[in-house]
PDB file of N, CA and C in Angstrom:
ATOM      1  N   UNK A   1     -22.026  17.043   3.255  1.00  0.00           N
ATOM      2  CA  UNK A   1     -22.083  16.211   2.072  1.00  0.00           C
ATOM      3  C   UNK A   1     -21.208  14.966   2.270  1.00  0.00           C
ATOM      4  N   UNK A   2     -21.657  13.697   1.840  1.00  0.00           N
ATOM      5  CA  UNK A   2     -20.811  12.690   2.121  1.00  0.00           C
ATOM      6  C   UNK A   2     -20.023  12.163   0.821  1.00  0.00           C
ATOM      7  N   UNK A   3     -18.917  12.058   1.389  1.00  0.00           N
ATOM      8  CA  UNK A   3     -18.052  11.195   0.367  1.00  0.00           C
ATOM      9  C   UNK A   3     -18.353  10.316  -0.170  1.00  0.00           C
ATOM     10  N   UNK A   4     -18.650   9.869  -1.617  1.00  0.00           N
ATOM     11  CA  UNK A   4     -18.490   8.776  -2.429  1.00  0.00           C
ATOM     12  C   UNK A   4     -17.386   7.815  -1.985  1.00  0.00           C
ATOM     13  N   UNK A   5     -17.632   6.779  -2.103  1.00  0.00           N
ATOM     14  CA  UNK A   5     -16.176   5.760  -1.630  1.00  0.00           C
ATOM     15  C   UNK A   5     -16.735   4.823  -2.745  1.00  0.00           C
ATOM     16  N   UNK A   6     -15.038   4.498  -2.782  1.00  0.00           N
ATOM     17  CA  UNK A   6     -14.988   3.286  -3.989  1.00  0.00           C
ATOM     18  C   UNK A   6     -14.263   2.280  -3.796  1.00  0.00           C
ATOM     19  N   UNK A   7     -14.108   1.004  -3.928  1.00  0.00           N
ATOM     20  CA  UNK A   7     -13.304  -0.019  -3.811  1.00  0.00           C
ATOM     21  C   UNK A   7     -11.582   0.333  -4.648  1.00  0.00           C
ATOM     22  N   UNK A   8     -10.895   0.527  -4.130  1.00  0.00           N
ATOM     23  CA  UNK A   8      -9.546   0.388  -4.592  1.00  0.00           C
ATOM     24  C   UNK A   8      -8.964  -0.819  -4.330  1.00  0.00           C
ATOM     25  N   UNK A   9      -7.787  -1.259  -5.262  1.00  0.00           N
ATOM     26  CA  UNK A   9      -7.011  -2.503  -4.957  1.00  0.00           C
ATOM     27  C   UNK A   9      -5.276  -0.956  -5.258  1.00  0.00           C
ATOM     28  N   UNK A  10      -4.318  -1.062  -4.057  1.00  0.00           N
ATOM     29  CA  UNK A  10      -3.426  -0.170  -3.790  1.00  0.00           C
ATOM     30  C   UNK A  10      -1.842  -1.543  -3.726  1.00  0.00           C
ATOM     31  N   UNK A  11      -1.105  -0.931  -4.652  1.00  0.00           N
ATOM     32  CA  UNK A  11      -0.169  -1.887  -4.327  1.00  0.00           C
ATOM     33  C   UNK A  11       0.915  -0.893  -3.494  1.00  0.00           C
ATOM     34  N   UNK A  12       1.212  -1.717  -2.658  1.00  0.00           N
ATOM     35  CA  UNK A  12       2.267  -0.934  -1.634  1.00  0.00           C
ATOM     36  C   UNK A  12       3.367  -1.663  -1.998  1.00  0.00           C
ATOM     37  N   UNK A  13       4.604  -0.712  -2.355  1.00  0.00           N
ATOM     38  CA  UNK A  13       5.929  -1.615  -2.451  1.00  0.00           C
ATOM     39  C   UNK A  13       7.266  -1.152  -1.640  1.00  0.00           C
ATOM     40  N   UNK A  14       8.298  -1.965  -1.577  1.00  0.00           N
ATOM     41  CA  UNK A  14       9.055  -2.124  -0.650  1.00  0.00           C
ATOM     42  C   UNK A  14       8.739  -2.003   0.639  1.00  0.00           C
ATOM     43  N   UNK A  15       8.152  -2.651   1.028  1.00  0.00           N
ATOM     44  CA  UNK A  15       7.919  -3.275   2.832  1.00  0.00           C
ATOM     45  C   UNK A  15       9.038  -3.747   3.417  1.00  0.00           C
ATOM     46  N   UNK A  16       9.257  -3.304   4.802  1.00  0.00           N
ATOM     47  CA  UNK A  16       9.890  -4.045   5.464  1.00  0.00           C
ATOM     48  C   UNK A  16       9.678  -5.452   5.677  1.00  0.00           C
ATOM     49  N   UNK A  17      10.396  -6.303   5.653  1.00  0.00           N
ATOM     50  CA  UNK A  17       9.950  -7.610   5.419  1.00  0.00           C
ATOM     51  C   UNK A  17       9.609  -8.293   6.716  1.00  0.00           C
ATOM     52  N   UNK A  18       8.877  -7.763   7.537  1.00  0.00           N
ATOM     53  CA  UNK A  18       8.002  -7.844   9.160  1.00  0.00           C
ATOM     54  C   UNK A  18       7.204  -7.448   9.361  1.00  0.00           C
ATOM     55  N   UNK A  19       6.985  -6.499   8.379  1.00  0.00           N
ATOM     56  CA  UNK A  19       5.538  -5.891   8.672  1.00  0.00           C
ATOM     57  C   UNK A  19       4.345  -6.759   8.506  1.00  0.00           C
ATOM     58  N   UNK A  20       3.340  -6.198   9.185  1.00  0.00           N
ATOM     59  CA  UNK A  20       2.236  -7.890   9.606  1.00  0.00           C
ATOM     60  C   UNK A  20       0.624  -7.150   8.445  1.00  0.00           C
ATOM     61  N   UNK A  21       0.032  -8.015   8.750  1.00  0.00           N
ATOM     62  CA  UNK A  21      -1.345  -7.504   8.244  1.00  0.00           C
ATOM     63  C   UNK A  21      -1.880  -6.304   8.953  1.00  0.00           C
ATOM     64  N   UNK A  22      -1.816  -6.802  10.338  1.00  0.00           N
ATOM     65  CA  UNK A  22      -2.523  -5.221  11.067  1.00  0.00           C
ATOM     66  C   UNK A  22      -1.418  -4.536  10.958  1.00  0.00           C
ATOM     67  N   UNK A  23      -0.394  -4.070  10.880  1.00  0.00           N
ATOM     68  CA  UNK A  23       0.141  -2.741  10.617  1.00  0.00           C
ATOM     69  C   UNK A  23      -0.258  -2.012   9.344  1.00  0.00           C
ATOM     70  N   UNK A  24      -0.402  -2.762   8.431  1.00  0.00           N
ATOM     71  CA  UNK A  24      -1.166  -2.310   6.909  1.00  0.00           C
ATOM     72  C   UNK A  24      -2.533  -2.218   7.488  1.00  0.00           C
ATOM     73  N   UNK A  25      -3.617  -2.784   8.257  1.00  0.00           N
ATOM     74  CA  UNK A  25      -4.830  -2.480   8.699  1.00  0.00           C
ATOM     75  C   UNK A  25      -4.762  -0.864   9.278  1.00  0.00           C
ATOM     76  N   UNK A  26      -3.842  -1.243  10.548  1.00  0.00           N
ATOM     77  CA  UNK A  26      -3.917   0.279  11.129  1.00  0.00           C
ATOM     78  C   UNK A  26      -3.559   1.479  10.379  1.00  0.00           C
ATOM     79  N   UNK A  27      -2.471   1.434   9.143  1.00  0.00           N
ATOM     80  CA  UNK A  27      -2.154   2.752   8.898  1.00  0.00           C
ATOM     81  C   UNK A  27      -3.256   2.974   7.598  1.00  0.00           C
ATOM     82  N   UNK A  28      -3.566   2.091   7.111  1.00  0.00           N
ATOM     83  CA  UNK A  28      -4.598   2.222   5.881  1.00  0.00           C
ATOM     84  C   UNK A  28      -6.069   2.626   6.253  1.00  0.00           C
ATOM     85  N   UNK A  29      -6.397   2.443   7.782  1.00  0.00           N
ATOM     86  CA  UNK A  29      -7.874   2.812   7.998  1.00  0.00           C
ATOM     87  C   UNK A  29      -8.325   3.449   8.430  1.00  0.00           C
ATOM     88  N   UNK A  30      -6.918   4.619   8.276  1.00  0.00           N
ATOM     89  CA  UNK A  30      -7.380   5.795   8.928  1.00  0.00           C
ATOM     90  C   UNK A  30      -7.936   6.973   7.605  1.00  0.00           C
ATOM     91  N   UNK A  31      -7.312   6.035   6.399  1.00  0.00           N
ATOM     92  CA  UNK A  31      -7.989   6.902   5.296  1.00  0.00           C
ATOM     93  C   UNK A  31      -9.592   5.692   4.622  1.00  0.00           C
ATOM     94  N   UNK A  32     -10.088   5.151   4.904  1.00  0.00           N
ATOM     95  CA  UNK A  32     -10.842   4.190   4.670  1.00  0.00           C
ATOM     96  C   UNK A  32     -11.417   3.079   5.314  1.00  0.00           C
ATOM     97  N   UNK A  33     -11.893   2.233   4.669  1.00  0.00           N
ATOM     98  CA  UNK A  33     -12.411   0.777   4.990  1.00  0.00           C
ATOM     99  C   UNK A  33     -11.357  -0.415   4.639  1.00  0.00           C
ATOM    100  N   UNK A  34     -10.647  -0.808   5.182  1.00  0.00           N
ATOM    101  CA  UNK A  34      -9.600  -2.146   4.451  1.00  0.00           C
ATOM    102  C   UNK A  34     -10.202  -3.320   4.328  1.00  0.00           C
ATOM    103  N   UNK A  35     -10.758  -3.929   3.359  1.00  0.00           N
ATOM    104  CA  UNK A  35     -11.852  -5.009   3.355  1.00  0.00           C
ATOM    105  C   UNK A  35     -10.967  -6.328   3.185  1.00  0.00           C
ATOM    106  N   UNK A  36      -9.220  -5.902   2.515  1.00  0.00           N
ATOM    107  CA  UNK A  36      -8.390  -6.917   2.634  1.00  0.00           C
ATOM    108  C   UNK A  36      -7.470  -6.803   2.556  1.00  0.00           C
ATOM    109  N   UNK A  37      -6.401  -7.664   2.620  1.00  0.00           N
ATOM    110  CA  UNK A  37      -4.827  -6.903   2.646  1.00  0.00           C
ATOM    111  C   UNK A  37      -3.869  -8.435   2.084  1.00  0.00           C
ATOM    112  N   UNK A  38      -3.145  -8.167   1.195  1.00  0.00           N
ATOM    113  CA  UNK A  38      -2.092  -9.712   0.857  1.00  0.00           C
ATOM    114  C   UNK A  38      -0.899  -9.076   0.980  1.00  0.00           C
ATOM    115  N   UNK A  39       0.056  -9.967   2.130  1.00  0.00           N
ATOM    116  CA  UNK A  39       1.638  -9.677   1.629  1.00  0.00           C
ATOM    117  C   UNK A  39       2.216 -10.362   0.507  1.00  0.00           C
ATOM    118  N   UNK A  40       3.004 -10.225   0.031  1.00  0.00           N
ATOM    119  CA  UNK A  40       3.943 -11.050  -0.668  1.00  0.00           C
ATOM    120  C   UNK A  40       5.258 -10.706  -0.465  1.00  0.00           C
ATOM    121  N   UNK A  41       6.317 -12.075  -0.330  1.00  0.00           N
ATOM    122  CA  UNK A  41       6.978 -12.132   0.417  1.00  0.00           C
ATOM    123  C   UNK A  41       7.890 -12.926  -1.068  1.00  0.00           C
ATOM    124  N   UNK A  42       9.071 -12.159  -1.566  1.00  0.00           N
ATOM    125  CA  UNK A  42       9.632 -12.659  -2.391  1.00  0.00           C
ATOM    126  C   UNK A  42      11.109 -13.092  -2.025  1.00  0.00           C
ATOM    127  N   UNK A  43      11.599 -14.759  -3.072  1.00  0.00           N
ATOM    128  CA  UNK A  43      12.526 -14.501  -1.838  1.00  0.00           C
ATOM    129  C   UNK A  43      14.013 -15.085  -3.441  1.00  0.00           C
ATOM    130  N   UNK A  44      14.924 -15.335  -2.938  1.00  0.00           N
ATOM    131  CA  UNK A  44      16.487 -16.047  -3.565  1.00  0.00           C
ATOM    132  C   UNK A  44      16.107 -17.516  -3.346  1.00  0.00           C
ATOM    133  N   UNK A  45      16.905 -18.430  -4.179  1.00  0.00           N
ATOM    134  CA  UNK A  45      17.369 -19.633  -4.448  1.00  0.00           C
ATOM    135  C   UNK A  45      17.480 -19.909  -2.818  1.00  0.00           C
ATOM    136  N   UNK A  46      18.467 -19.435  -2.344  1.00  0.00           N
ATOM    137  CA  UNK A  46      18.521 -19.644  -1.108  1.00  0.00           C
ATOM    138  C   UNK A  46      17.417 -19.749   0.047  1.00  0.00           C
ATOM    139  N   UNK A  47      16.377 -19.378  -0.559  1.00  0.00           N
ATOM    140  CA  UNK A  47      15.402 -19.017   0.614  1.00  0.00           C
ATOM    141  C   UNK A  47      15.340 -17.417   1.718  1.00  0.00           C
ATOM    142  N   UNK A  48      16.514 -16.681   1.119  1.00  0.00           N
ATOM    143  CA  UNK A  48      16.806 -14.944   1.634  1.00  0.00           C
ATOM    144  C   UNK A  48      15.779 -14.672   1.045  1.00  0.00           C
ATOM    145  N   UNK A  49      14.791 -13.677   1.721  1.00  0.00           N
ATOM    146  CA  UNK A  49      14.464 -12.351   1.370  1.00  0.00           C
ATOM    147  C   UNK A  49      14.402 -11.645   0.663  1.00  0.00           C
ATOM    148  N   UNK A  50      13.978 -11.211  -0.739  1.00  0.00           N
ATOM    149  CA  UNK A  50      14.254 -10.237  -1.226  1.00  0.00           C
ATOM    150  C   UNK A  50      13.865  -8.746  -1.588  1.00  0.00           C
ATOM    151  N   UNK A  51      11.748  -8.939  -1.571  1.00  0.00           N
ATOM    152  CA  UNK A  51      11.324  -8.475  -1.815  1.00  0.00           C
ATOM    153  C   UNK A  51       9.757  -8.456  -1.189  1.00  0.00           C
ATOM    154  N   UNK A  52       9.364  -7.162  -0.362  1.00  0.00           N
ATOM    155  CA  UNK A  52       8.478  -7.877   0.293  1.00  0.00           C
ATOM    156  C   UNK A  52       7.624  -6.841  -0.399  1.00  0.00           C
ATOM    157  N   UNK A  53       6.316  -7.120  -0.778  1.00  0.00           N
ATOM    158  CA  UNK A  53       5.208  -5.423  -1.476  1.00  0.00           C
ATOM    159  C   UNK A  53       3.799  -6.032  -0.662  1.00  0.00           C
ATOM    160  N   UNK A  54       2.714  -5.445  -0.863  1.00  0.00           N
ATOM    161  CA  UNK A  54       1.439  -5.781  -0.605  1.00  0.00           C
ATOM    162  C   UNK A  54       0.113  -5.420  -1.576  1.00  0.00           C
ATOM    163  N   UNK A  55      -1.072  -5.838  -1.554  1.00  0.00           N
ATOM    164  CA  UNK A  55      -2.125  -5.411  -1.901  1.00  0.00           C
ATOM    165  C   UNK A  55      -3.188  -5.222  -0.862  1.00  0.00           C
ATOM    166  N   UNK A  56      -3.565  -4.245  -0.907  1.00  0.00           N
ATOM    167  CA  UNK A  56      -4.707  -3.406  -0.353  1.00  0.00           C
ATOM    168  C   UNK A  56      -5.958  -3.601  -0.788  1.00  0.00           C
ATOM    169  N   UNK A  57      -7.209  -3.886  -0.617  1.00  0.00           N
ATOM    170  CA  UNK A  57      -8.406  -3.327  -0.803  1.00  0.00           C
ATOM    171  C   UNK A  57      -9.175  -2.790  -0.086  1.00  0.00           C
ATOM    172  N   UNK A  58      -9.458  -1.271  -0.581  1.00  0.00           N
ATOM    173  CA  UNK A  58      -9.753  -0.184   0.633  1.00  0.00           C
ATOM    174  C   UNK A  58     -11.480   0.225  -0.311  1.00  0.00           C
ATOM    175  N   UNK A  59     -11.885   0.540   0.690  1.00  0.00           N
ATOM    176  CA  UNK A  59     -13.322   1.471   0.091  1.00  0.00           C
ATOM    177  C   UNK A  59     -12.825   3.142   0.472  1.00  0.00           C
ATOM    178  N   UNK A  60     -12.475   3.765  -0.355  1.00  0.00           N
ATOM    179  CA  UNK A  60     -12.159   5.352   0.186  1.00  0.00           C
ATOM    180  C   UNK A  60     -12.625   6.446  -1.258  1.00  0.00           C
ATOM    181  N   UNK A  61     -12.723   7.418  -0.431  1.00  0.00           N
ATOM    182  CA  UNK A  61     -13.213   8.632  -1.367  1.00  0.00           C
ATOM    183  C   UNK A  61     -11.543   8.762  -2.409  1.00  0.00           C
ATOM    184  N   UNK A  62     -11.898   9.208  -3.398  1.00  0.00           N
ATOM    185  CA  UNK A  62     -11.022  10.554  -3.842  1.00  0.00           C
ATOM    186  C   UNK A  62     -10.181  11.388  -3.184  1.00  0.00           C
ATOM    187  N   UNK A  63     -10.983  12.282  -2.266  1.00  0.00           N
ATOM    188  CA  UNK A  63     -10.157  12.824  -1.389  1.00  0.00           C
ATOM    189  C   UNK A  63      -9.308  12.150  -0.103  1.00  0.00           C
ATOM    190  N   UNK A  64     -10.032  11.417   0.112  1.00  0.00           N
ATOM    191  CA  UNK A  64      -9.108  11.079   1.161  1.00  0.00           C
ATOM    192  C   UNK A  64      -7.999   9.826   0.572  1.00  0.00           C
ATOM    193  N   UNK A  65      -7.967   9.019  -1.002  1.00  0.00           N
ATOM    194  CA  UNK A  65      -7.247   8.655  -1.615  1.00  0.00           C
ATOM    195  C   UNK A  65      -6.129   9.951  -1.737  1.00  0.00           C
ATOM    196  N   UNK A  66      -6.447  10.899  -1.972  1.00  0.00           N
ATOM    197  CA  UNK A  66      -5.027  11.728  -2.347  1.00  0.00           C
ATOM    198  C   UNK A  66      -4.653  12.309  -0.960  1.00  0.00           C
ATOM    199  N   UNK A  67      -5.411  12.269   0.187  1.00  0.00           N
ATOM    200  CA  UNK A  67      -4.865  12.720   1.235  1.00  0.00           C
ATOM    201  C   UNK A  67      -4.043  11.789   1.795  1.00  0.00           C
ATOM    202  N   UNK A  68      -4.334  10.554   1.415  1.00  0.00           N
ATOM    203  CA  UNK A  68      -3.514   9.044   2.022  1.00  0.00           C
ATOM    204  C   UNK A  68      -2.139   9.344   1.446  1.00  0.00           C
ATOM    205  N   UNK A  69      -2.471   9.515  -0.106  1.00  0.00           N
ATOM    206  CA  UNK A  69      -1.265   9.500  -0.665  1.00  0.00           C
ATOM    207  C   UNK A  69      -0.258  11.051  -0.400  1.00  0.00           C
ATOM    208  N   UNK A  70      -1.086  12.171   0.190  1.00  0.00           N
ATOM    209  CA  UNK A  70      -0.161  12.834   0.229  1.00  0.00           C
ATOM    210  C   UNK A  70       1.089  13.170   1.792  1.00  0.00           C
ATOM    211  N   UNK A  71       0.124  12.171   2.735  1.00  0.00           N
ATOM    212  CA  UNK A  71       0.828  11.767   3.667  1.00  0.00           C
ATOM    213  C   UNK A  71       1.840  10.733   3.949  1.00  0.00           C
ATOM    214  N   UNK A  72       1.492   9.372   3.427  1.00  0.00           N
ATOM    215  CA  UNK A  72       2.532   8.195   3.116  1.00  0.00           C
ATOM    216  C   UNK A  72       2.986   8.776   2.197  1.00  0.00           C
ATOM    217  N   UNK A  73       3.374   9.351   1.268  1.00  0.00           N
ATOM    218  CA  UNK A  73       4.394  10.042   0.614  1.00  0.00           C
ATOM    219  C   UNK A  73       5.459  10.794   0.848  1.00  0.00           C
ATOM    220  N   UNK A  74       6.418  10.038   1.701  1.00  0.00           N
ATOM    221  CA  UNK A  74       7.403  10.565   2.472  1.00  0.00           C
ATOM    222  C   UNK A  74       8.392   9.677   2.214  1.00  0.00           C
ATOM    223  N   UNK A  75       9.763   9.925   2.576  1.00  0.00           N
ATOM    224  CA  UNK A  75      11.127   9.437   2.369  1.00  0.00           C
ATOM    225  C   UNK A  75      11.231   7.685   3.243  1.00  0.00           C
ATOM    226  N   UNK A  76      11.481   7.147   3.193  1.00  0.00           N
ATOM    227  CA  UNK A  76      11.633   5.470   3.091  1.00  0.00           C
ATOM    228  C   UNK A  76      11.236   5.459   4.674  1.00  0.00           C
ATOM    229  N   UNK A  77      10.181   4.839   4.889  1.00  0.00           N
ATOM    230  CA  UNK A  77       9.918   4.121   6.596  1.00  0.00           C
ATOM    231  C   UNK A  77       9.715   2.901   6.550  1.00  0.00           C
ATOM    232  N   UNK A  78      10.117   2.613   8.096  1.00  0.00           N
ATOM    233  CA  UNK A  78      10.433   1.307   8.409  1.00  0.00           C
ATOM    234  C   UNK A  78       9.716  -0.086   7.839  1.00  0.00           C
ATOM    235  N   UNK A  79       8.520   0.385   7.871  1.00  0.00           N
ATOM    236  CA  UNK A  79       7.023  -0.404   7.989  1.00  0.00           C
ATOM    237  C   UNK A  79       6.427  -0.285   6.433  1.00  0.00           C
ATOM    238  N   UNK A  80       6.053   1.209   6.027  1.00  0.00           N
ATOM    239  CA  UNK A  80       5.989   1.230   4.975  1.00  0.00           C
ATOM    240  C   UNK A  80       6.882   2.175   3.686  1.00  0.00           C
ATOM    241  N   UNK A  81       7.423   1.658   2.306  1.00  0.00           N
ATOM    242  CA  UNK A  81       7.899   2.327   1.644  1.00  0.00           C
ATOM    243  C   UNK A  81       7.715   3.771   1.417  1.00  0.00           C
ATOM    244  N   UNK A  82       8.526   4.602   0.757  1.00  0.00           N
ATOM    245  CA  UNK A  82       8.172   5.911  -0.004  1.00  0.00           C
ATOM    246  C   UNK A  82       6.746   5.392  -0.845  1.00  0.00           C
ATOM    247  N   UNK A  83       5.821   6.049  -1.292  1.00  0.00           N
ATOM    248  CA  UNK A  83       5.053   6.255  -1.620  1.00  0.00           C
ATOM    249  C   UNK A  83       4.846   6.888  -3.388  1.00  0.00           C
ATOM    250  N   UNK A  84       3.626   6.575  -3.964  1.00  0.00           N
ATOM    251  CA  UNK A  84       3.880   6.930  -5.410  1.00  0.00           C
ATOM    252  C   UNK A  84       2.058   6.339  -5.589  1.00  0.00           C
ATOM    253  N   UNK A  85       1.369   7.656  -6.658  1.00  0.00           N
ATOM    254  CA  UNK A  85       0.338   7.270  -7.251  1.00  0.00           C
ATOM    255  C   UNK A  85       0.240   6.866  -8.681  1.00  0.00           C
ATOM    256  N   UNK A  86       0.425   5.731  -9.047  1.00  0.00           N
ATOM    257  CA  UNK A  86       0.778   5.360 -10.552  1.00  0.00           C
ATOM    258  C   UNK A  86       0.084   4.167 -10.826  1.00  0.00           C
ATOM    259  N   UNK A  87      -0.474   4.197 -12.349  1.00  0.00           N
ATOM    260  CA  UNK A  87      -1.240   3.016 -13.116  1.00  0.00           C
ATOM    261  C   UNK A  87      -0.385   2.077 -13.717  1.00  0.00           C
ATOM    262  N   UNK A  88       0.944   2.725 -14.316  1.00  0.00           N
ATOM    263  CA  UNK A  88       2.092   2.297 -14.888  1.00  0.00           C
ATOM    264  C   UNK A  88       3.269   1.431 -14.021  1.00  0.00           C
ATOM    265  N   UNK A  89       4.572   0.851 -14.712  1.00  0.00           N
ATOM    266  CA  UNK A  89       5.380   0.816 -13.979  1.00  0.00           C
ATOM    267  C   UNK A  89       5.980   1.091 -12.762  1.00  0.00           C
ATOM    268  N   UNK A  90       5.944   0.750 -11.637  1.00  0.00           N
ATOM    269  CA  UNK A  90       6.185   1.623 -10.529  1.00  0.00           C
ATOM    270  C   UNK A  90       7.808   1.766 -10.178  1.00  0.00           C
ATOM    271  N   UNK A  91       8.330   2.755  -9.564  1.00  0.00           N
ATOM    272  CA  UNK A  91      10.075   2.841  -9.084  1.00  0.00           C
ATOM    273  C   UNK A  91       9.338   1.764  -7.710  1.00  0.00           C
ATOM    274  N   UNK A  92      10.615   1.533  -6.999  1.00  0.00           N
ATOM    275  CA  UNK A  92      10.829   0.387  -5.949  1.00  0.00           C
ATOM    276  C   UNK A  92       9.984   1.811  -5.057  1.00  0.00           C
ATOM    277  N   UNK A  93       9.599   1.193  -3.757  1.00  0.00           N
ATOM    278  CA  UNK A  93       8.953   2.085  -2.942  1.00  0.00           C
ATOM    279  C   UNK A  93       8.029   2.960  -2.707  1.00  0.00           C
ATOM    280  N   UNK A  94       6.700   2.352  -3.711  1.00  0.00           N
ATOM    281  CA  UNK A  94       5.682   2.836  -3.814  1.00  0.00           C
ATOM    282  C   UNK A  94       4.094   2.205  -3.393  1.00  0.00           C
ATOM    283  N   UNK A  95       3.488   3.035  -3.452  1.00  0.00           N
ATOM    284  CA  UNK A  95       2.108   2.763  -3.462  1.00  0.00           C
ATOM    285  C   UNK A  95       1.148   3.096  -4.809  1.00  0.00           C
ATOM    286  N   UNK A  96       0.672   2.750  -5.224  1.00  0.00           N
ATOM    287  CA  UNK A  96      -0.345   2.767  -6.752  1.00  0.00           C
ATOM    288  C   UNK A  96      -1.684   1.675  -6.564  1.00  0.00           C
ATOM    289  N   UNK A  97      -2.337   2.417  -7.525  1.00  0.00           N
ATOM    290  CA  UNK A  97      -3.463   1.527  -8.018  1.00  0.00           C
ATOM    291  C   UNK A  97      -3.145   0.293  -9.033  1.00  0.00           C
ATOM    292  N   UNK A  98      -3.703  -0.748  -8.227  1.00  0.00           N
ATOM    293  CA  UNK A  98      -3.033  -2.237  -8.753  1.00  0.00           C
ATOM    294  C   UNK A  98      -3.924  -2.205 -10.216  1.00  0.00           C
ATOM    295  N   UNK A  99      -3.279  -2.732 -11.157  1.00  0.00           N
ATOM    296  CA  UNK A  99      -4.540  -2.789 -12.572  1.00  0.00           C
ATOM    297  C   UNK A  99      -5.809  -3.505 -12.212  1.00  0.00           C
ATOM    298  N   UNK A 100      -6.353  -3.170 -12.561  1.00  0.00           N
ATOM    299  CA  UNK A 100      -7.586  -3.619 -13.058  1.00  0.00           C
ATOM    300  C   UNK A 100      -7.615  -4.775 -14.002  1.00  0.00           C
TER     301      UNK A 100
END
């Protein structure tokens, strides 16, 4: 039986602030299709760094949406944050479904 897939938009937060497009390509397409990917790169008065997150748009099932999430759902890595499935407010270091 084949999986239904659906367009998601996934916000990933706290990124290392180096991480590139294909590193979000490679680790995202192993649960899906990545049809696009935006960093954002937030920064101080100064021009420092402060805050780096992303958006995702993936075509993926259900299941393999909660299998994504139940694997990147781990304690803080380099590349990508802790992990989180939420519509709401997010804590720093997550991943969620961006609103609609």
């Amino acid at each position: 039986m084949e999986k239904k897939k659906v367009l998601k938009r996934l916000y990933v937060g706290r990124l290392g602030h180096t991480v590139s497009k294909a590193e979000l390509q490679e680790r995202f397409s192993k649960f899906g299709n990545v049809t696009d990917s935006e960093i954002v790169i937030r920064k101080d008065d100064q021009g420092n760094t402060m805050k780096t997150f992303a958006y995702i748009n993936i075509s993926i099932s259900e299941a393999d949406l909660k299998r994504c999430m139940s694997i990147l759902n781990k304690p803080l890595n380099p590349a990508i944050g802790a992990l989180t499935l939420a519509k709401e407010a997010l804590p720093m270091g997550s991943l969620a479904l961006a609103p609609e």
